[in-house]
Protein backbone atom coordinates (compact mmCIF):
# COMPACT_ATOMS: atom_id res chain seq x y z
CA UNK A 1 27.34 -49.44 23.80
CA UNK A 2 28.95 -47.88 20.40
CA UNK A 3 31.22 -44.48 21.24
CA UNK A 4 31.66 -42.07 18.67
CA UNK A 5 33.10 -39.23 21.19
CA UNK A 6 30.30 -40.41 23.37
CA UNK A 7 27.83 -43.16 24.68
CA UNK A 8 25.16 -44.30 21.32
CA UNK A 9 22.57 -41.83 21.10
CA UNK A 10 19.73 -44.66 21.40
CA UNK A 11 17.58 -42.08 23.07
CA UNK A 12 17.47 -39.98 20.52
CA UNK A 13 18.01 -41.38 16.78
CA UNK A 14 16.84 -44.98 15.67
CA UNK A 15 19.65 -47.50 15.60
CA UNK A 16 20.14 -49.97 12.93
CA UNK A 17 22.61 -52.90 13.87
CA UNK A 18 24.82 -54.83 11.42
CA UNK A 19 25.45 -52.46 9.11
CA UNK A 20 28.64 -49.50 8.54
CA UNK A 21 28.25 -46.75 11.51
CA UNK A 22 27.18 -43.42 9.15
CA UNK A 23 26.40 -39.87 10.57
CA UNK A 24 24.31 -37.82 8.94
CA UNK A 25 25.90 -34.32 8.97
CA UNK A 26 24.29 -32.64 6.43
CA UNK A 27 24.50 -33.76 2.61
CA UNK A 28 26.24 -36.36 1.72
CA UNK A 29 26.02 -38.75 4.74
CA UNK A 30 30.03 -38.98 6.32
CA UNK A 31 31.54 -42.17 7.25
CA UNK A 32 33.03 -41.90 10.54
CA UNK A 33 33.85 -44.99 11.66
CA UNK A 34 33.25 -48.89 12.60
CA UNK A 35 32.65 -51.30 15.67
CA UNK A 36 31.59 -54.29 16.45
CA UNK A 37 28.34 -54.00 16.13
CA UNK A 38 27.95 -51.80 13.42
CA UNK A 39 25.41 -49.47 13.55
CA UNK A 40 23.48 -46.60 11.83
CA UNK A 41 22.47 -43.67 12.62
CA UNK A 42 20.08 -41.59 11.06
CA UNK A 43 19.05 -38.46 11.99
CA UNK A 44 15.71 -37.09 12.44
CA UNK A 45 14.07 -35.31 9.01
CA UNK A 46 11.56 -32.91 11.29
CA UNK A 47 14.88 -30.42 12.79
CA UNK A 48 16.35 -30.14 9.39
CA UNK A 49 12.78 -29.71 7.54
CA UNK A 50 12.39 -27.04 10.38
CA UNK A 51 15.58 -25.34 9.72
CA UNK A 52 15.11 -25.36 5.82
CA UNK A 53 11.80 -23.16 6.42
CA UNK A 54 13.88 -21.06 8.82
CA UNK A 55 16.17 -20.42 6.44
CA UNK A 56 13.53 -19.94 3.28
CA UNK A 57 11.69 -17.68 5.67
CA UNK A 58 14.85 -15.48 6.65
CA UNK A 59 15.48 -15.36 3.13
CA UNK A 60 11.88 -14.02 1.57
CA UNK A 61 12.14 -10.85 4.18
CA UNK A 62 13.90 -8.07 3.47
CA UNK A 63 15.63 -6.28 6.62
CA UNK A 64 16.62 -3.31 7.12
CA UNK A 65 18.99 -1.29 9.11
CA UNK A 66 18.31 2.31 10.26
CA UNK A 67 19.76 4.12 13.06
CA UNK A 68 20.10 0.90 15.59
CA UNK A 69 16.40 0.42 14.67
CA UNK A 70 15.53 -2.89 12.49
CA UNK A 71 12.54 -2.80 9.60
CA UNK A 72 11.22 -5.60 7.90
CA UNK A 73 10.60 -3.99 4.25
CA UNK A 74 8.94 -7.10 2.34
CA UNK A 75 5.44 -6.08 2.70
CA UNK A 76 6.46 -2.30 1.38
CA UNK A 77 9.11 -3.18 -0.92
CA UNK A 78 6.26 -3.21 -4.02
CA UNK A 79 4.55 -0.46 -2.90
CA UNK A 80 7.04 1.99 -2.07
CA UNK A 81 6.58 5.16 -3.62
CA UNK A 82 10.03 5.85 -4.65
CA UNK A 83 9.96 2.82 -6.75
CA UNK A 84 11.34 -0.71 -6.05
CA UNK A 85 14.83 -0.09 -7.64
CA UNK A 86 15.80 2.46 -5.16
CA UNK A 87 16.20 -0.19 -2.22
CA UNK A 88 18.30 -2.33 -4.54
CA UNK A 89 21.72 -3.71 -2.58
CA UNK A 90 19.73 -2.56 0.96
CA UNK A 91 18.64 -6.41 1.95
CA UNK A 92 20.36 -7.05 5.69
CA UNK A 93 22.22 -3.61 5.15
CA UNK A 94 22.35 -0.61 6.79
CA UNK A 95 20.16 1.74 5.16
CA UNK A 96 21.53 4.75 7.46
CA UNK A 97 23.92 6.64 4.84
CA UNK A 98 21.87 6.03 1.83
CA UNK A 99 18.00 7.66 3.15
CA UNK A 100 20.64 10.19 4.88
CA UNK A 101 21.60 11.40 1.64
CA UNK A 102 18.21 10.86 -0.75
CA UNK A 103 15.51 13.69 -0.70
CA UNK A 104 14.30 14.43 2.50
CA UNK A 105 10.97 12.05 3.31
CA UNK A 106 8.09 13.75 4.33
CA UNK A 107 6.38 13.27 8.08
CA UNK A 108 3.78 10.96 6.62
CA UNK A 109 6.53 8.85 5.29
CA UNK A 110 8.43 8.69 8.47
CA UNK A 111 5.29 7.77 10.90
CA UNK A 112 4.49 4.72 8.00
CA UNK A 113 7.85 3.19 8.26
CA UNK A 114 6.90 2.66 12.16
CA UNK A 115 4.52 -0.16 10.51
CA UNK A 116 7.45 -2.02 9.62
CA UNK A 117 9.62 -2.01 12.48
CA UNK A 118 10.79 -5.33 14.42
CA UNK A 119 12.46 -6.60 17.30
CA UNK A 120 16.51 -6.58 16.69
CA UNK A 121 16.08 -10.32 18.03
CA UNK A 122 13.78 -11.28 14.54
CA UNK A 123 16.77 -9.77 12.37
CA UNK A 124 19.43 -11.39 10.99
CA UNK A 125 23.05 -10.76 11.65
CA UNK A 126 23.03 -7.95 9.34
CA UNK A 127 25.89 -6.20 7.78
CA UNK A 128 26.91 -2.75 6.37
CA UNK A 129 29.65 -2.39 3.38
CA UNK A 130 32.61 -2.12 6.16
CA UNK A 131 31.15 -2.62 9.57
CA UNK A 132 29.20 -5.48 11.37
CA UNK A 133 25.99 -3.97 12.35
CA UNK A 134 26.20 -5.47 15.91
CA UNK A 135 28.58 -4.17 18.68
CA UNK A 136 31.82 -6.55 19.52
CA UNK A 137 29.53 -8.77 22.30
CA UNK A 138 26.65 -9.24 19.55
CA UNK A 139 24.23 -7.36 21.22
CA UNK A 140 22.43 -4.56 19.79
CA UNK A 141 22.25 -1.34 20.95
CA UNK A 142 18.91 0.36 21.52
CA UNK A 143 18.98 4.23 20.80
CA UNK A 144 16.91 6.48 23.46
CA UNK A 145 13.86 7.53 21.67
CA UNK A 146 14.15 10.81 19.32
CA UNK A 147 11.40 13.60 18.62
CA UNK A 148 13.41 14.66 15.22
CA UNK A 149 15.00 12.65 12.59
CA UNK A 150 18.39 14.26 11.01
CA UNK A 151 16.76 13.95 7.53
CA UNK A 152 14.93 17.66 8.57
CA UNK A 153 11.76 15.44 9.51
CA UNK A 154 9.80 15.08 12.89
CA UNK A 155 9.59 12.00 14.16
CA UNK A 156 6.29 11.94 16.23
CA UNK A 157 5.03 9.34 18.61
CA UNK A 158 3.01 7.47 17.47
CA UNK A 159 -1.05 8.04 17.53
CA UNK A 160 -2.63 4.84 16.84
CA UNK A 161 -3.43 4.14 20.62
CA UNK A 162 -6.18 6.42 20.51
CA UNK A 163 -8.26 3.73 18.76
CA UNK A 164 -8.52 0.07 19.03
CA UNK A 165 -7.80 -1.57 15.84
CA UNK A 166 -9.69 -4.56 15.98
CA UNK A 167 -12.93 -3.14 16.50
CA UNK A 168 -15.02 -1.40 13.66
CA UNK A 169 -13.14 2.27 13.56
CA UNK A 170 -16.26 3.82 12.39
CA UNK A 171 -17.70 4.20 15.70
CA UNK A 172 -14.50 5.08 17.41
CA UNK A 173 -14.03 8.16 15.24
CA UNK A 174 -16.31 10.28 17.47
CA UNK A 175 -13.86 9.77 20.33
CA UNK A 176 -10.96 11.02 18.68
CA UNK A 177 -12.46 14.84 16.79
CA UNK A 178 -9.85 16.50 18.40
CA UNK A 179 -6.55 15.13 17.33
CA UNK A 180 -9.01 13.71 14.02
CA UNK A 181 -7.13 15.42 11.70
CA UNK A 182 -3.65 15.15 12.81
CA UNK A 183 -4.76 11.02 13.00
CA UNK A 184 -6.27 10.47 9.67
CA UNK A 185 -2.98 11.87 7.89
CA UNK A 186 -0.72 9.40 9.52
CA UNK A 187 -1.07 6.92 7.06
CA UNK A 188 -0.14 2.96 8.39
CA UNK A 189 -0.39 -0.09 6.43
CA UNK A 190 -2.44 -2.61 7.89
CA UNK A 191 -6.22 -4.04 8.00
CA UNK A 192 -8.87 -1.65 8.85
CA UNK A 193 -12.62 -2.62 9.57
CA UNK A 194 -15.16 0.43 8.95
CA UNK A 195 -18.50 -1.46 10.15
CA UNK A 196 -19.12 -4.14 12.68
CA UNK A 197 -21.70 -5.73 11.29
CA UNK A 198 -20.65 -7.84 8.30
CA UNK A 199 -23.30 -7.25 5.89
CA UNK A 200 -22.25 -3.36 6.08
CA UNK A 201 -18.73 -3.96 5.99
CA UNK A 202 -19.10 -6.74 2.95
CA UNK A 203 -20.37 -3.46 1.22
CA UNK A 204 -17.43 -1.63 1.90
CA UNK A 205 -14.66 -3.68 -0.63
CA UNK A 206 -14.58 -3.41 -3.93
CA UNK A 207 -12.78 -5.29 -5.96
CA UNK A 208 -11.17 -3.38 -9.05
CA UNK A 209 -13.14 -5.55 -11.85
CA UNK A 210 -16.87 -4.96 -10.42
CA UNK A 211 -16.67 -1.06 -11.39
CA UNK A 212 -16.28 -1.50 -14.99
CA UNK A 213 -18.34 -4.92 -15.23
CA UNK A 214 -20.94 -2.47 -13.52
CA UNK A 215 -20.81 0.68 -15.04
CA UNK A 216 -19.95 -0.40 -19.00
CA UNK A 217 -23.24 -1.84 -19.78
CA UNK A 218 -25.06 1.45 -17.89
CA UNK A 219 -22.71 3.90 -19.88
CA UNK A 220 -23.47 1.86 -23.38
CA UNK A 221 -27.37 1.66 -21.84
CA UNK A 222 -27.16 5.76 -21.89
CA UNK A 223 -25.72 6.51 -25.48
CA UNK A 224 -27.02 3.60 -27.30
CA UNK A 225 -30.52 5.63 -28.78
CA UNK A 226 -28.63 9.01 -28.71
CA UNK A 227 -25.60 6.95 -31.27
CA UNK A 228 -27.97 4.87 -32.94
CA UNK A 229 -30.36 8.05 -34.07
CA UNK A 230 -26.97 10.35 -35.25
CA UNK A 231 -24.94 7.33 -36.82
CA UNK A 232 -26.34 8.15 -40.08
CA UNK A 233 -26.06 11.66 -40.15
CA UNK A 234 -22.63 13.33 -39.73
CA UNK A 235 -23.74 16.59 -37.74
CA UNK A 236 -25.68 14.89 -35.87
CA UNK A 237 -22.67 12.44 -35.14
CA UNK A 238 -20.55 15.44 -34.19
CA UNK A 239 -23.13 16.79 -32.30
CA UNK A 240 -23.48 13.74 -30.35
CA UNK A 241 -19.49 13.62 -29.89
CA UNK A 242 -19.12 16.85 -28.58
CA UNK A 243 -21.77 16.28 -25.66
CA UNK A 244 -19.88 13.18 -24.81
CA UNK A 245 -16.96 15.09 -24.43
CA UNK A 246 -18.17 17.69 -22.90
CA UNK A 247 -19.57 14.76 -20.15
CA UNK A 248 -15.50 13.63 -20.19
CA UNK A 249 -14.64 17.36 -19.46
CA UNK A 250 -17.32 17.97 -17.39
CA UNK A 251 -16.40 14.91 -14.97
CA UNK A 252 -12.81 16.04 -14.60
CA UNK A 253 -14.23 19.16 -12.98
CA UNK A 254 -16.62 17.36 -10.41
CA UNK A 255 -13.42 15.20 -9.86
CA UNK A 256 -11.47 18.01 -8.80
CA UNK A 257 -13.97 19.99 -6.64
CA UNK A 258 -15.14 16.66 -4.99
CA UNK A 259 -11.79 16.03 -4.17
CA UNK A 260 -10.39 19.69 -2.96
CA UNK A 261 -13.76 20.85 -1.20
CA UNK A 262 -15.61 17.69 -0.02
CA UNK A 263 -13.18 14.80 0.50
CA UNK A 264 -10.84 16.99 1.67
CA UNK A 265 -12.83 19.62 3.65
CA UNK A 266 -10.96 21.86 6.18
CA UNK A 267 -11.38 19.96 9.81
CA UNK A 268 -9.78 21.46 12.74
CA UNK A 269 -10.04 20.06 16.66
CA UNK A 270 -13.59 21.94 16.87
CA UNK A 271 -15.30 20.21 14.14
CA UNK A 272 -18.19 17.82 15.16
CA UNK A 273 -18.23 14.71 15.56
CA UNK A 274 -20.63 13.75 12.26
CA UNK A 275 -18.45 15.65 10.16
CA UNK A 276 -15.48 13.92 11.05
CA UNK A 277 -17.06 10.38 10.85
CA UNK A 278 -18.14 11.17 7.04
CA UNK A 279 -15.12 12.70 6.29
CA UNK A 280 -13.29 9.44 7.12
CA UNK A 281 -16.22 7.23 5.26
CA UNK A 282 -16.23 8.83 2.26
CA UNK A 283 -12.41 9.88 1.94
CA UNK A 284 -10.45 9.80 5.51
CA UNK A 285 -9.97 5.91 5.13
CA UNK A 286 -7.98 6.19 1.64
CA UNK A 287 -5.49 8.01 3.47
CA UNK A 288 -5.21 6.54 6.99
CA UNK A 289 -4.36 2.91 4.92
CA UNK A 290 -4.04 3.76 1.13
CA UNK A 291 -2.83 0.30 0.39
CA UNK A 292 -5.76 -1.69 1.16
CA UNK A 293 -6.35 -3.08 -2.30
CA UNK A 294 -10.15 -3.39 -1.54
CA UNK A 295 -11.00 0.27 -0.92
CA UNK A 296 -9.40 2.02 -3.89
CA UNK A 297 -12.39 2.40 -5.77
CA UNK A 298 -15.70 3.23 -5.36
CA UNK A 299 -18.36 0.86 -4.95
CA UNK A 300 -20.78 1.05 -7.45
CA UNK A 301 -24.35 1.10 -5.02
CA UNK A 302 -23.38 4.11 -3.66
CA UNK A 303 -22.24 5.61 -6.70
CA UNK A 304 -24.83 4.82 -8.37
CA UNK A 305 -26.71 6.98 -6.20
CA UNK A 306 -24.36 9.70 -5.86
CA UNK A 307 -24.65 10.04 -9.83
CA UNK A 308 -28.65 9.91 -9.90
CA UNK A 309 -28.40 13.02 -7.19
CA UNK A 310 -25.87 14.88 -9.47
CA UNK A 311 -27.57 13.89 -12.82
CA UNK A 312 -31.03 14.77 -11.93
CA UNK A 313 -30.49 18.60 -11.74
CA UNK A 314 -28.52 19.05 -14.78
CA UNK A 315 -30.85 17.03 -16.90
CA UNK A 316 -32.99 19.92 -16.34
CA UNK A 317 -30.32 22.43 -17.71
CA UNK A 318 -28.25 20.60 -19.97
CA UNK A 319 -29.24 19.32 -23.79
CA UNK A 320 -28.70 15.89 -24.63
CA UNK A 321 -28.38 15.31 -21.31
CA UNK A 322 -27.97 10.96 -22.03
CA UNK A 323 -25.41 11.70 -23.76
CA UNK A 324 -23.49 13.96 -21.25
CA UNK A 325 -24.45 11.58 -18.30
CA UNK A 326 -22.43 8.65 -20.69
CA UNK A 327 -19.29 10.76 -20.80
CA UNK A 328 -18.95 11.72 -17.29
CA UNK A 329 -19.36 7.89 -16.60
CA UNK A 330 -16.75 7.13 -18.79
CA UNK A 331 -14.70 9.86 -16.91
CA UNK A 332 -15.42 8.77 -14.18
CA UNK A 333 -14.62 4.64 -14.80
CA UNK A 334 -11.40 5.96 -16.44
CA UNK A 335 -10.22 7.74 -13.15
CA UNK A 336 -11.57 5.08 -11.06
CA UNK A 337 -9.21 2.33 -12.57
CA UNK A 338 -6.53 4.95 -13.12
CA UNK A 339 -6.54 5.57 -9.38
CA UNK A 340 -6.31 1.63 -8.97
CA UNK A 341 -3.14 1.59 -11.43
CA UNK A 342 -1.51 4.15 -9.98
CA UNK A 343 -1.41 2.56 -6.41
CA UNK A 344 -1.08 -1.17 -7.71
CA UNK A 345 0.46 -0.99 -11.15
CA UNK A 346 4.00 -0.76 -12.75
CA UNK A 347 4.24 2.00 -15.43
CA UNK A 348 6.58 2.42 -17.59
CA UNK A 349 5.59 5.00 -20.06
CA UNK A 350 6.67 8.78 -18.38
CA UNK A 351 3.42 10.10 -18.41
CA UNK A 352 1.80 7.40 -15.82
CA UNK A 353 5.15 7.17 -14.10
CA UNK A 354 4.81 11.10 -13.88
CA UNK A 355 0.90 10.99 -12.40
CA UNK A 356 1.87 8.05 -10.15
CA UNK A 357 4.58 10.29 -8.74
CA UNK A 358 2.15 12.93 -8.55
CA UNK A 359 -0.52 11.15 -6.90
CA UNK A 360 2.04 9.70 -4.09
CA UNK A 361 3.06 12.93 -2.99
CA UNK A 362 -0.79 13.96 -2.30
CA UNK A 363 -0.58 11.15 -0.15
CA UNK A 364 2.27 11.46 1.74
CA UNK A 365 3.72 15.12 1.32
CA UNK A 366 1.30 17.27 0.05
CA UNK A 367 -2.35 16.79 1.23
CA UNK A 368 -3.20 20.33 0.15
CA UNK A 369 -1.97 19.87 -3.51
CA UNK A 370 -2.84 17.78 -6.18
CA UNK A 371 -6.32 16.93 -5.64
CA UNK A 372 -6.48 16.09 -10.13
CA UNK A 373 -5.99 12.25 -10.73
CA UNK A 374 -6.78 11.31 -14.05
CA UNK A 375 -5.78 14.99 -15.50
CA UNK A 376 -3.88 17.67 -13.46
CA UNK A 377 -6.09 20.33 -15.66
CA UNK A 378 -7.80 21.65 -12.70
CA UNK A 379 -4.47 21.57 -10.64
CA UNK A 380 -2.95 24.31 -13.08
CA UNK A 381 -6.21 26.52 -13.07
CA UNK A 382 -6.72 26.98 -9.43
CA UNK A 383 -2.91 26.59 -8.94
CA UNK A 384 -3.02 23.76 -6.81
CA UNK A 385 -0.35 21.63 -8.88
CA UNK A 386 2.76 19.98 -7.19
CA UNK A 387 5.72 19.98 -8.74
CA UNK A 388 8.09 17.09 -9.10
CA UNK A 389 11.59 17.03 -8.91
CA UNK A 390 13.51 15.82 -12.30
CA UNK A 391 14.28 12.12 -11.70
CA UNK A 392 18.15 10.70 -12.43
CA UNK A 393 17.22 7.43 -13.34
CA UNK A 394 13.22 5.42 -14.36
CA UNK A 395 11.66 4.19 -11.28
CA UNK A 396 9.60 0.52 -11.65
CA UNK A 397 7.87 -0.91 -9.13
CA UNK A 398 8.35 -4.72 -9.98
C-alpha cells in the first residue's frame, strides 16, 4: 500500500510499479514523492477532456445579466439590431445600467429577449464593474415577476402557449383569431414549421441564391427581342430604356401597396379565421420569426404565379409591355436580395446601414411605418416614413 495523504488509489487510476511516484495535477506532471515500491500514477484523460469542453463551451456563450434575470446572447449577438458593437465589454456582466440608460426598446424587443433567457444555474459566476453579481451565500436571487419594465416598456407574459410549437402552426392559426394579431407581432427566434406534410413545407424555404439563379435568365428571356430590335437605333434604345425603368419604378409602387394594404392588412379579434391564416402565410410568419434565414425571400413557384396574375392585365394597357414586365423583375430581384442583406448582411456604407436601421424598426417598433424596402419613395408620399434618430458612433454587425 503506497500513502500519499491516503491509501493508493488502485481503484481508480492504473498503477505502474518500479518507477518515480508522479501526480498528474494539471500541466506539467509534479513530483511528489518516493517509496518503496515506486509507483505511477496517471490520471484519467476522459474528466479533463470533459472539463476542457466545459470550459470551451462556457467560453463561446455570451451571458448576460439583467435585473437578477440571466440571458444567453450568442445566438442574437449577430443579429441584433442595434449592431454587434453595442454589447461590447457586456460578456458575464451586468447589462442592468447600460440598456437602463440606451434608447428605450420597444415591446417587440422586450418579449424577444424572453427567447434568450436561462436558468441562473447554466450561468457563470458573473460579475459587474464593482459588485459580484451573486448575493454573499452564492445564491441568486429570483425577482417576483413584473408587468412593466423601468425602461417605459411593458413587459407582457408571454403568448406562445396558445400554440404548440412542434406541430405545423398553419393549422393552429384558426384557434388563436382572437388574440391573432397581438400573437403574430411578438416576434421570437426559433424554428417554425408552416405545413405538416413535408413536400408542402420543403416548398416553403428558400434559399437566397435560387431567386436570382431563377429569375435572371426569365428577366434576360423578356428583354432579349425588345434590346436586340432597338440596339441599333438610338431612339429606339431610349425608348426601350425608359419602359424598363418605368417597370423599376413601377415595381417599387406594387412593393409598397403589397406591403401596407395586403401583407399588412388591418386584423382585429373579429376577423375570420381564413383571413388570418393567409395573413400569416403570405406575411405573418416574417414577423413572428424574422430570423429564419430560409423564409426571407420569396420562393420563386409562387411568384412566378403571382407575377403572371399581375402581368396579364397590364399587358393589355401598357406598351412594350416585355419590356416593362423585365424591369419590375429586376425590381423586384433587387428588393428581394436587399431584404436578405439587410437581415443577414454587414453594411458599411451609410445608406444600407441607414435602410437596415429602417427596416428593423418596422419590425420591432413600428409595424405601421415603413412598409418601402428597397426605396423609402413611397414612405415620403403617403407619409408613412420613420424617422431615425442621429447615431453617435457606426454600428457593424460582425
Amino acid at each position: 500500500m503506497c500513502w500519499v495523504g491516503g491509501p493508493c488509489f488502485s481503484r481508480e487510476l492504473p498503477i505502474a510499479c518500479g518507477l518515480r511516484l508522479r501526480w498528474r495535477f494539471g500541466n506539467p506532471l509534479k513530483t511528489l514523492g518516493s517509496c518503496s515500491k515506486q509507483c505511477v500514477f496517471v490520471a484519467k484523460s476522459k474528466p479533463v477532456d470533459m472539463d476542457m469542453h466545459k470550459e470551451a463551451e462556457a467560453n463561446d456563450k455570451f451571458i448576460v445579466k439583467y435585473r437578477q434575470q440571466y440571458y444567453d446572447l450568442s445566438k442574437f449577438m449577430h443579429k441584433h439590431p442595434g449592431g454587434l458593437n453595442t454589447l461590447k465589454g457586456l460578456k458575464n456582466a451586468d447589462m442592468t445600467a447600460r440598456f437602463l440608460k440606451s434608447p428605450p426598446h420597444s415591446d417587440a424587443a422586450m418579449y424577444l429577449m424572453k427567447e434568450y433567457k436561462i436558468d441562473p444555474e447554466d450561468s457563470p459566476k458573473t460579475k459587474s464593474s464593482h459588485n459580484e453579481l451573486q448575493d454573499s451565500n452564492g445564491a441568486v436571487r429570483q425577482r417576483p415577476g413584473e408587468t412593466e419594465d423601468k425602461n417605459n416598456n411593458q413587459v407582457d407574459e408571454s403568448m406562445e402557449h396558445l400554440v404548440d410549437w412542434s406541430k405545423a402552426m398553419l393549422p393552429q392559426i384558426a384557434n388563436i383569431t382572437e388574440c391573432y394579431d397581438e400573437w403574430v407581432h411578438k416576434p421570437v427566434d426559433r424554428p417554425l414549421r408552416l405545413f405538416g406534410p413535408w413536400y408542402l413545407e420543403m416548398c416553403t424555404k428558400t434559399p437566397w441564391w435560387l431567386v436570382p439563379t431563377f429569375w435572371i435568365p426569365v428577366i434576360i428571356k423578356c428583354a432579349w427581342g425588345d434590346l436586340i430590335s432597338s440596339w441599333q437605333d438610338r431612339s429606339q434604345l431610349a425608348v426601350f430604356a425608359f419602359y424598363f425603368l418605368f417597370g423599376v419604378l413601377l415595381w417599387s409602387f406594387l412593393e409598397y401597396t403589397l406591403h401596407r394594404w395586403v401583407f399588412h392588412v388591418k386584423l382585429s379579434s373579429k376577423s375570420g379565421s381564413w383571413l388570418c391564416t393567409f395573413h400569416f402565410m403570405i406575411h405573418g410568419l416574417h414577423h413572428k420569426v424574422p430570423f429564419d434565414p430560409m423564409r426571407l425571400v420569396f420562393p420563386p413557384l409562387p411568384g412566378a404565379v403571382l407575377a403572371t396574375i399581375i402581368y396579364t392585365p397590364l399587358s393589355l394597357v401598357l406598351w412594350h409591355p416585355r419590356v416593362v414586365l423585365s424591369g419590375a423583375l429586376a425590381g423586384y430581384l433587387c428588393y428581394d436580395m436587399m431584404h436578405y442583406y439587410l437581415h443577414y448582411g454587414n453594411p458599411s456604407a451609410r445608406a444600407f446601414v441607414h435602410m437596415k436601421r429602417y427596416h428593423f424598426h418596422h419590425h420591432f417598433s413600428h409595424q405601421t411605418l415603413g412598409y418601402g424596402i428597397s426605396s423609402p419613395l413611397w414612405d415620403f408620399v403617403f407619409k408613412t416614413r420613420i424617422h431615425l434618430r442621429k447615431l453617435k458612433y457606426q454600428l457593424r454587425w460582425s
